[in-house]
C-alpha atoms as a PDB file:
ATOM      1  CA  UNK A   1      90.858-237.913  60.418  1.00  0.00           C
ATOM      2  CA  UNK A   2      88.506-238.798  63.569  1.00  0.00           C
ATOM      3  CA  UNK A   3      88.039-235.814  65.134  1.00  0.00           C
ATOM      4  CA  UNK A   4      85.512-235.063  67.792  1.00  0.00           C
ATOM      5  CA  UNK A   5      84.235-232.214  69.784  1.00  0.00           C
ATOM      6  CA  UNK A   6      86.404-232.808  72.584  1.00  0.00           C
ATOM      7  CA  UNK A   7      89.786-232.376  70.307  1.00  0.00           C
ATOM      8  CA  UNK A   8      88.481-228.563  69.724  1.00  0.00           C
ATOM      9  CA  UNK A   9      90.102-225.957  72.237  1.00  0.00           C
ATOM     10  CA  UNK A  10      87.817-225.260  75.181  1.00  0.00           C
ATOM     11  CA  UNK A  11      87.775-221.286  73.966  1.00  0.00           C
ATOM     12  CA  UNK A  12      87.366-221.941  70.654  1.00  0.00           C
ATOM     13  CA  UNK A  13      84.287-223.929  71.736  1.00  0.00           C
ATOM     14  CA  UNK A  14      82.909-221.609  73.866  1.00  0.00           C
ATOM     15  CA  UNK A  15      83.334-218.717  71.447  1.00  0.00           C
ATOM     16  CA  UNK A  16      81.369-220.536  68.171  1.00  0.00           C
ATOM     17  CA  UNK A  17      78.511-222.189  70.957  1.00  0.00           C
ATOM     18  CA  UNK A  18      77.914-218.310  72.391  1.00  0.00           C
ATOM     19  CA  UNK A  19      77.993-216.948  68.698  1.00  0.00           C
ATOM     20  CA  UNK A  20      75.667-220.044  67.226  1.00  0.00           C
ATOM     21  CA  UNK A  21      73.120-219.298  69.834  1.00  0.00           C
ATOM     22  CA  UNK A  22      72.986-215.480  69.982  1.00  0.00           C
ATOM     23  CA  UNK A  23      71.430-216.872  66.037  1.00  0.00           C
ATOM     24  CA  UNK A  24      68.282-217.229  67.543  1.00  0.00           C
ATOM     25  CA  UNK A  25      67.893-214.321  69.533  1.00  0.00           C
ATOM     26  CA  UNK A  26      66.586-210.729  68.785  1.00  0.00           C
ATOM     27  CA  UNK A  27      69.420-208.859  67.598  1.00  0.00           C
ATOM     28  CA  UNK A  28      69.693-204.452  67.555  1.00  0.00           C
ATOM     29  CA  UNK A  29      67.944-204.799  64.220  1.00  0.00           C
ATOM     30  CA  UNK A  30      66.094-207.953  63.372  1.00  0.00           C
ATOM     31  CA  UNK A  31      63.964-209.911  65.657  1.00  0.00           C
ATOM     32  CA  UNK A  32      64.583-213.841  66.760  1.00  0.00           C
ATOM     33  CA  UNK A  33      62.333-215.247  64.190  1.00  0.00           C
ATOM     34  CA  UNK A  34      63.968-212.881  61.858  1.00  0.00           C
ATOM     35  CA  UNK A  35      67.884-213.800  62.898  1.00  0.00           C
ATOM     36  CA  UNK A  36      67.248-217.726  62.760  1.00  0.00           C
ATOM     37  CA  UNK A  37      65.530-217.477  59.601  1.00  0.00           C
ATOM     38  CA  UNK A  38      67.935-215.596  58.078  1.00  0.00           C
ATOM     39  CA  UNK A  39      70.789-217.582  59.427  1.00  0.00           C
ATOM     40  CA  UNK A  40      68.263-220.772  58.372  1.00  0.00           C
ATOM     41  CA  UNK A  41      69.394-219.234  54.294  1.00  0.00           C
ATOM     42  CA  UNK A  42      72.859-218.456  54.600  1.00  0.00           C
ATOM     43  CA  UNK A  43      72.936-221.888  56.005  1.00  0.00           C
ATOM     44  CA  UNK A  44      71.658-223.524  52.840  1.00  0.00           C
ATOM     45  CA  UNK A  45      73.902-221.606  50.960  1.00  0.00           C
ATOM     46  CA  UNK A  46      77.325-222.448  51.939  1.00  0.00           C
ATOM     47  CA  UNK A  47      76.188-226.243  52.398  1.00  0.00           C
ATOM     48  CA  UNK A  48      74.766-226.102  48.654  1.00  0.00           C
ATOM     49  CA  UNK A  49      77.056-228.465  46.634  1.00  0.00           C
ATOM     50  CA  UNK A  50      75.529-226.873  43.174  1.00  0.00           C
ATOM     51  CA  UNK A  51      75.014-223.257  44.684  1.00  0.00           C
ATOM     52  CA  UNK A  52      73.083-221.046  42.710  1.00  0.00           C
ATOM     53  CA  UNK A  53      74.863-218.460  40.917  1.00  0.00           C
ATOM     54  CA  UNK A  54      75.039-214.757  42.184  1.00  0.00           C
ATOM     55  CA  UNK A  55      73.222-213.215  39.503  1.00  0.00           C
ATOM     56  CA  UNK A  56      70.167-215.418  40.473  1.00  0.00           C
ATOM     57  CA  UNK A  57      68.129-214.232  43.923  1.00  0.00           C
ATOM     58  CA  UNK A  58      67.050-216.897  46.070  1.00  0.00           C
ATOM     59  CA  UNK A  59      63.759-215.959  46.334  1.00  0.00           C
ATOM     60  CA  UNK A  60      63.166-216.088  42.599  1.00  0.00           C
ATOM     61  CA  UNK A  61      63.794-219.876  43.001  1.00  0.00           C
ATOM     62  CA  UNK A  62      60.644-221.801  44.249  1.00  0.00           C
ATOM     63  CA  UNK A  63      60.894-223.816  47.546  1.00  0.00           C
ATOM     64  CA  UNK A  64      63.900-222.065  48.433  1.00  0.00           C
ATOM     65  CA  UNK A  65      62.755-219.745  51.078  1.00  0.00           C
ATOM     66  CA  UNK A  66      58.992-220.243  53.434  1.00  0.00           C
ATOM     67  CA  UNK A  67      56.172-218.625  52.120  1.00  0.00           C
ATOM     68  CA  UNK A  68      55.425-217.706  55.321  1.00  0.00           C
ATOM     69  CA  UNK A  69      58.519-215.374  56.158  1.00  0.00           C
ATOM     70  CA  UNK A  70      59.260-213.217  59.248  1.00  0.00           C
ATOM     71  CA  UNK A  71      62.204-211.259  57.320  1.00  0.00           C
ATOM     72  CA  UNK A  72      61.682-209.941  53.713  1.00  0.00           C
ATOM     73  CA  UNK A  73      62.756-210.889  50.482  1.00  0.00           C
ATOM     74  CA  UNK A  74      65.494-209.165  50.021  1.00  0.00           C
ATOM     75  CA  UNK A  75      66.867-209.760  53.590  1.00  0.00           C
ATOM     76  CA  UNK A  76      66.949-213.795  52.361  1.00  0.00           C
ATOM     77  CA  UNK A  77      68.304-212.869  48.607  1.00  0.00           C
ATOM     78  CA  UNK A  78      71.453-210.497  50.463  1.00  0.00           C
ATOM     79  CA  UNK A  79      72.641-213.265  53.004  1.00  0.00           C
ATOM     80  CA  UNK A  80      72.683-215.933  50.589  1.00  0.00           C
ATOM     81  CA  UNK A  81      74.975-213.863  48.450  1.00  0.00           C
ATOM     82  CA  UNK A  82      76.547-212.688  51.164  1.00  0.00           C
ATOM     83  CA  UNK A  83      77.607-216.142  52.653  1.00  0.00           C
ATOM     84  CA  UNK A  84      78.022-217.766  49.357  1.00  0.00           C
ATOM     85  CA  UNK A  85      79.336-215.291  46.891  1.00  0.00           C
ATOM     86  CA  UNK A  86      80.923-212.636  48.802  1.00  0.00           C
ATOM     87  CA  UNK A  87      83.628-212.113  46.071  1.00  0.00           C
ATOM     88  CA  UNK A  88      80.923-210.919  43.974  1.00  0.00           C
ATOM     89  CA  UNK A  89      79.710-208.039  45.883  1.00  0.00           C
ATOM     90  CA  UNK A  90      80.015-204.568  44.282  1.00  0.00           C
ATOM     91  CA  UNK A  91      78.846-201.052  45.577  1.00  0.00           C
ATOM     92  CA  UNK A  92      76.436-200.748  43.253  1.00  0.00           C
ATOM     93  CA  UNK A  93      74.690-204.202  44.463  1.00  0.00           C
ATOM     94  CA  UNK A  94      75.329-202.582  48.588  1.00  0.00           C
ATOM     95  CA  UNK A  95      73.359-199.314  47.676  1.00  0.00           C
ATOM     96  CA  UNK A  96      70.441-201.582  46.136  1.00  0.00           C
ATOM     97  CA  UNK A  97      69.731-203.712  48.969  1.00  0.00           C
ATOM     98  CA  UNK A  98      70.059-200.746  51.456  1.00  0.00           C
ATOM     99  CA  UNK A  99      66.893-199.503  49.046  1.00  0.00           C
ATOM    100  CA  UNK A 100      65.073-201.874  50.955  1.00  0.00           C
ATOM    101  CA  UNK A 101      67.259-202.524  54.170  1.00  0.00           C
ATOM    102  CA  UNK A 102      68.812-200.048  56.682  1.00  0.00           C
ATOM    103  CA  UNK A 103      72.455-199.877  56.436  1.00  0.00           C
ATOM    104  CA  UNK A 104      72.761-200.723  60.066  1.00  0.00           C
ATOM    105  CA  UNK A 105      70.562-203.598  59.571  1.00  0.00           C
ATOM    106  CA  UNK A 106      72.346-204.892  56.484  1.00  0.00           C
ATOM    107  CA  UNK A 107      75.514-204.812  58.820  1.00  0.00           C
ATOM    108  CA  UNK A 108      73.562-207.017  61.326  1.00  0.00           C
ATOM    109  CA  UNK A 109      72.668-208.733  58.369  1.00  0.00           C
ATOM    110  CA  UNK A 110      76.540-209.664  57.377  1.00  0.00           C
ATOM    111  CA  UNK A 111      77.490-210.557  60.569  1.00  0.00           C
ATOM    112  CA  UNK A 112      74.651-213.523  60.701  1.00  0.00           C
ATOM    113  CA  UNK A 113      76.152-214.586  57.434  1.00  0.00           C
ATOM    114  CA  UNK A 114      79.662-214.411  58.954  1.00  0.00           C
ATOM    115  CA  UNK A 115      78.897-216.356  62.058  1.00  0.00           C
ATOM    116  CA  UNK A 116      77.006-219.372  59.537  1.00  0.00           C
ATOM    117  CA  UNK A 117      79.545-219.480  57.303  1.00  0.00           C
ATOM    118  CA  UNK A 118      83.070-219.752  59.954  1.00  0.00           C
ATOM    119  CA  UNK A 119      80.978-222.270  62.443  1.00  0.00           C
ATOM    120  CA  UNK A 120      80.055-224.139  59.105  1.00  0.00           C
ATOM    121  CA  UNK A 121      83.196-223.983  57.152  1.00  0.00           C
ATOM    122  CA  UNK A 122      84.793-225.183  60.121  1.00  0.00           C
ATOM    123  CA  UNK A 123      82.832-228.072  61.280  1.00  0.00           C
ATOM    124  CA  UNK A 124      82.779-229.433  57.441  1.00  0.00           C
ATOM    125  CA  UNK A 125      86.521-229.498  57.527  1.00  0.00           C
ATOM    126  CA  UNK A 126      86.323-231.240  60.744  1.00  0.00           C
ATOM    127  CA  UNK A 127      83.778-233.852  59.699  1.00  0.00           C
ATOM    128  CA  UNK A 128      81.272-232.723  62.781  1.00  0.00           C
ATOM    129  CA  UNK A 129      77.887-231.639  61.813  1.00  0.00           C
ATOM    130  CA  UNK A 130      76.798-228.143  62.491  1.00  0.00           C
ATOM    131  CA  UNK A 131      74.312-228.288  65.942  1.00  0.00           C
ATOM    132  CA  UNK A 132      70.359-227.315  65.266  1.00  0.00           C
ATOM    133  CA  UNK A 133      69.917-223.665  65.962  1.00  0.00           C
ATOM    134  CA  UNK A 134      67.950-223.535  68.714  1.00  0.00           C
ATOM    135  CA  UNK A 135      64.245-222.031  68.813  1.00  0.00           C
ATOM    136  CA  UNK A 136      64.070-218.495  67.956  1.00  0.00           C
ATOM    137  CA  UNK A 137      63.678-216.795  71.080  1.00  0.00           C
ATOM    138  CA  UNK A 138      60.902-213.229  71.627  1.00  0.00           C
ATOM    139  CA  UNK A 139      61.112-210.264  71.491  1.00  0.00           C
ATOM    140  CA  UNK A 140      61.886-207.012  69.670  1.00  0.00           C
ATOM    141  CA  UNK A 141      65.285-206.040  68.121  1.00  0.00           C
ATOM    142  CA  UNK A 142      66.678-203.359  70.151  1.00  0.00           C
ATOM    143  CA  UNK A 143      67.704-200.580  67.912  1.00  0.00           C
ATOM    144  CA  UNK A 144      70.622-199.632  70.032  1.00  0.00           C
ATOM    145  CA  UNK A 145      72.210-197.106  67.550  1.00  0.00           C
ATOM    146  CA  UNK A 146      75.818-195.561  69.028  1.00  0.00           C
ATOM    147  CA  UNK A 147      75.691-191.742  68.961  1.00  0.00           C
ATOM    148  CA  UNK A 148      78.690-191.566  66.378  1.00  0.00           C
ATOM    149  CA  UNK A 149      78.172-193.358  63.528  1.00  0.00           C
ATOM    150  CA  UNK A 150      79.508-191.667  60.860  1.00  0.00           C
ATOM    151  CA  UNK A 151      80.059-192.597  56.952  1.00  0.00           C
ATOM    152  CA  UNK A 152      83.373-193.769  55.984  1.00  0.00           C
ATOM    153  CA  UNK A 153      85.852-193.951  52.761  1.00  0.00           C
ATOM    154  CA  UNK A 154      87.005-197.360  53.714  1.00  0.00           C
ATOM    155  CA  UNK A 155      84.274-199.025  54.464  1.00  0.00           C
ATOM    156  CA  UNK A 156      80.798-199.055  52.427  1.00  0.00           C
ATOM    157  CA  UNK A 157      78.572-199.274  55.308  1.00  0.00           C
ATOM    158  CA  UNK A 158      78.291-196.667  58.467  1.00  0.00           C
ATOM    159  CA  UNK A 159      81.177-197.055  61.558  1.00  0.00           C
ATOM    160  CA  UNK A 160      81.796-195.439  64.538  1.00  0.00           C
ATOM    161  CA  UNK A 161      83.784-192.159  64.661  1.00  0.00           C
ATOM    162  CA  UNK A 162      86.678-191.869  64.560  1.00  0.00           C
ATOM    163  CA  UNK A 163      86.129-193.318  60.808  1.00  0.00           C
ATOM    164  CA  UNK A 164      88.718-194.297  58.772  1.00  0.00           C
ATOM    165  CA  UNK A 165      91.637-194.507  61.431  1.00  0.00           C
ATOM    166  CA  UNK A 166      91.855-198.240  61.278  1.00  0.00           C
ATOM    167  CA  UNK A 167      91.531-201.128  58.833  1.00  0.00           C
ATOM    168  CA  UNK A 168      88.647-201.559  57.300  1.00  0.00           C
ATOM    169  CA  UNK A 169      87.916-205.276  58.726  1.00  0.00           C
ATOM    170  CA  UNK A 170      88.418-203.827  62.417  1.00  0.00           C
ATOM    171  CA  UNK A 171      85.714-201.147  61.910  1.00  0.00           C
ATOM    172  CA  UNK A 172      83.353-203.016  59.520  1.00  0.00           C
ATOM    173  CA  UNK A 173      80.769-203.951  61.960  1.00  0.00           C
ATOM    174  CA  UNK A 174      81.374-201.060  64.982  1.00  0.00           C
ATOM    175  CA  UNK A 175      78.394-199.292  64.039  1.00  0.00           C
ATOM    176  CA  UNK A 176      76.114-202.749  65.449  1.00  0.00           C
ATOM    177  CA  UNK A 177      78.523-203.389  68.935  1.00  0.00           C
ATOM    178  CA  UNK A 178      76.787-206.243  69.992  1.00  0.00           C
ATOM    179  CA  UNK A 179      77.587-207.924  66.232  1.00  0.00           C
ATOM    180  CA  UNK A 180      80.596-206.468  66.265  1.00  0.00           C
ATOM    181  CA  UNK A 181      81.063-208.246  69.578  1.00  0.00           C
ATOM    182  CA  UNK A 182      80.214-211.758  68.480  1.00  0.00           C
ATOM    183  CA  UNK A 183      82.237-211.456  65.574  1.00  0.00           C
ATOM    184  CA  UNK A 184      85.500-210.397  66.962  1.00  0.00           C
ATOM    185  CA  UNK A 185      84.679-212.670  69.765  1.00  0.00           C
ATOM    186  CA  UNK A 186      85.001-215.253  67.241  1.00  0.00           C
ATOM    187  CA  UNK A 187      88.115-214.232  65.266  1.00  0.00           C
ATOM    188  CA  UNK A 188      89.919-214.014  68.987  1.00  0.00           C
ATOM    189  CA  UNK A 189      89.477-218.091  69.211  1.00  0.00           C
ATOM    190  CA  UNK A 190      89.889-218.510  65.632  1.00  0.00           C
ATOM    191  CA  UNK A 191      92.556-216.802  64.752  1.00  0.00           C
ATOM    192  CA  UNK A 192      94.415-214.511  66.952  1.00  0.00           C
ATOM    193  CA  UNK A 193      93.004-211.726  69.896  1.00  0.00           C
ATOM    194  CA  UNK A 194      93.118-208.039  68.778  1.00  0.00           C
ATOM    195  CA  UNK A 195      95.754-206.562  70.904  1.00  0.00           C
ATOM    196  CA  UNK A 196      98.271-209.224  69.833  1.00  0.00           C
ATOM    197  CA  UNK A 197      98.052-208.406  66.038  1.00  0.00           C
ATOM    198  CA  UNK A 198     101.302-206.054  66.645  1.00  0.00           C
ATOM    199  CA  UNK A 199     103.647-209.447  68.043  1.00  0.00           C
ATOM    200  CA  UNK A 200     104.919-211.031  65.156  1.00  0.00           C
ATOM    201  CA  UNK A 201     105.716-213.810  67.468  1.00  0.00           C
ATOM    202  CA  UNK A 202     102.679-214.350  69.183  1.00  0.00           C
ATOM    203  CA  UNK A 203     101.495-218.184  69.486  1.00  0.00           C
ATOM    204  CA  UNK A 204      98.805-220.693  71.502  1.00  0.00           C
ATOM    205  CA  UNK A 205     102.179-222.690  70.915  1.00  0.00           C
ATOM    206  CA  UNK A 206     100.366-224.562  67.870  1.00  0.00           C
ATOM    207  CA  UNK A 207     101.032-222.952  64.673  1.00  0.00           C
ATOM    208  CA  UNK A 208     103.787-220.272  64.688  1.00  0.00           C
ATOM    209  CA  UNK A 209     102.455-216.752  63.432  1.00  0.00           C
ATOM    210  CA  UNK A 210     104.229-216.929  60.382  1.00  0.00           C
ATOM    211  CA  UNK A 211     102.088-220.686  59.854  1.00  0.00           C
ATOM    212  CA  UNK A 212      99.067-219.022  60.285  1.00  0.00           C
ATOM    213  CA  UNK A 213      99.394-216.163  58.360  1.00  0.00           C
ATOM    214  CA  UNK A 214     100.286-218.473  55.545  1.00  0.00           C
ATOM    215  CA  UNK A 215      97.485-220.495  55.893  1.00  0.00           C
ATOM    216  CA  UNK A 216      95.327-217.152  55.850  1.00  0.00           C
ATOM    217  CA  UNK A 217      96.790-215.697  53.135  1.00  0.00           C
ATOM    218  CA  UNK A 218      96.142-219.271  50.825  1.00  0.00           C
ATOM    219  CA  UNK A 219      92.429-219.295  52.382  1.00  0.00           C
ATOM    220  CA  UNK A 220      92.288-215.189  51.392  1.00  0.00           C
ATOM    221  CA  UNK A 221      93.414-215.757  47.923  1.00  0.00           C
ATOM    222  CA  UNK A 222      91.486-218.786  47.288  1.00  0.00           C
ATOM    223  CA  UNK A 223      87.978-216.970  48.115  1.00  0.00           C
ATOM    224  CA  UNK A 224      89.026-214.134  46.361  1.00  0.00           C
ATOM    225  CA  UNK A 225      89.763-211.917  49.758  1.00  0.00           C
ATOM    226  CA  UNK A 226      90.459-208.280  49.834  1.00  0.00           C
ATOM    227  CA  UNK A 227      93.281-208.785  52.194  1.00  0.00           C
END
């Protein structure tokens, strides 16, 4: 298959250049340096042909991760679980790492790992290599923290009230917006926008929605997918 960058849909362009950027720029809870560092690890994992296996940390491997690091130890260890082994992930393992790690910050956190991995995984299939991440860019994370973040039963991490009222995946990462923007962002070019989830029907006039969902549903079961 010869496929170049000019066979990809303009929006689904746009939406994985914005997200592969905002990589190297402060974030509401980790700084530039921190963000493209951190996206630097989740990188290596999901390119890894011999990955190493969840039960080992990254950082317990030498001349995995800088000496000289701008985000800690545990920051590296989470994402490359995160983006590699995310089957593997258990409550017990969440409540750990937000020892060490806020819980908003660990949702920050996810979404670096999230925005890695689908750019990744989908240039890979493609044959295209994944673009440099640019320079990490100054200044302090923000901190932004929405006035009604509440805890939830669906979801392990903190959302934004009214908790619980939708699926999980749609509130996962409300409690961050601006991740929560890049990510959905993402999903509306790669898969399907939001407020046509309801259409059974709905199509670019590509794949049919029945096509797609089958394709998801093989990719869900073959990574071991909640859903």
């Amino acid at each position: 298959m010869n496929i170049n960058r000019h066979d990809i849909r303009q929006d689904l362009q746009y939406a994985h250049e914005q997200a592969w950027s905002s990589l190297s720029k402060p974030g509401t809870w980790w700084s530039g340096a921190q963000r493209r560092e951190l996206a630097v690890t989740a990188l290596m994992a999901v390119r890894e042909a011999e990955p190493l296996p969840p039960w080992v940390t990254v950082s317990s491997v030498a001349g995995r991760i800088p000496n000289s690091r701008a985000a800690p130890l545990m920051a590296h260890d989470a994402i490359y679980r995160i983006a590699r082994h995310a089957s593997t992930l258990t409550s017990d393992w969440y409540a750990r790492v937000c020892q060490q790690i806020d819980p908003l910050a660990y949702i920050e956190l996810c979404g670096i790992a999230c925005t890695v991995a689908s750019i990744a995984s989908f240039r890979r299939a493609l044959g295209l290599e994944c673009p440099e991440l640019a320079e990490e860019e100054s200044g302090e994370p923000s901190r932004k923290t929405p006035n009604n973040v509440v805890a939830a039963e669906l979801n392990w991490v903190p959302v934004t009230a009214p908790a619980d009222k939708s699926a999980a995946v749609v509130q996962a990462f409300t409690a961050v917006p601006e991740t929560n923007r890049v990510i959905w962002a993402m999903a509306d070019a790669q898969y399907i926008p939001d407020k046509e989830m309801v259409d059974p029907h709905w199509t670019r006039g590509t794949l049919s929605r029945v096509q797609m969902e089958l394709v998801a549903t093989r990719v869900s079961q073959q990574r071991e997918c909640f859903y």
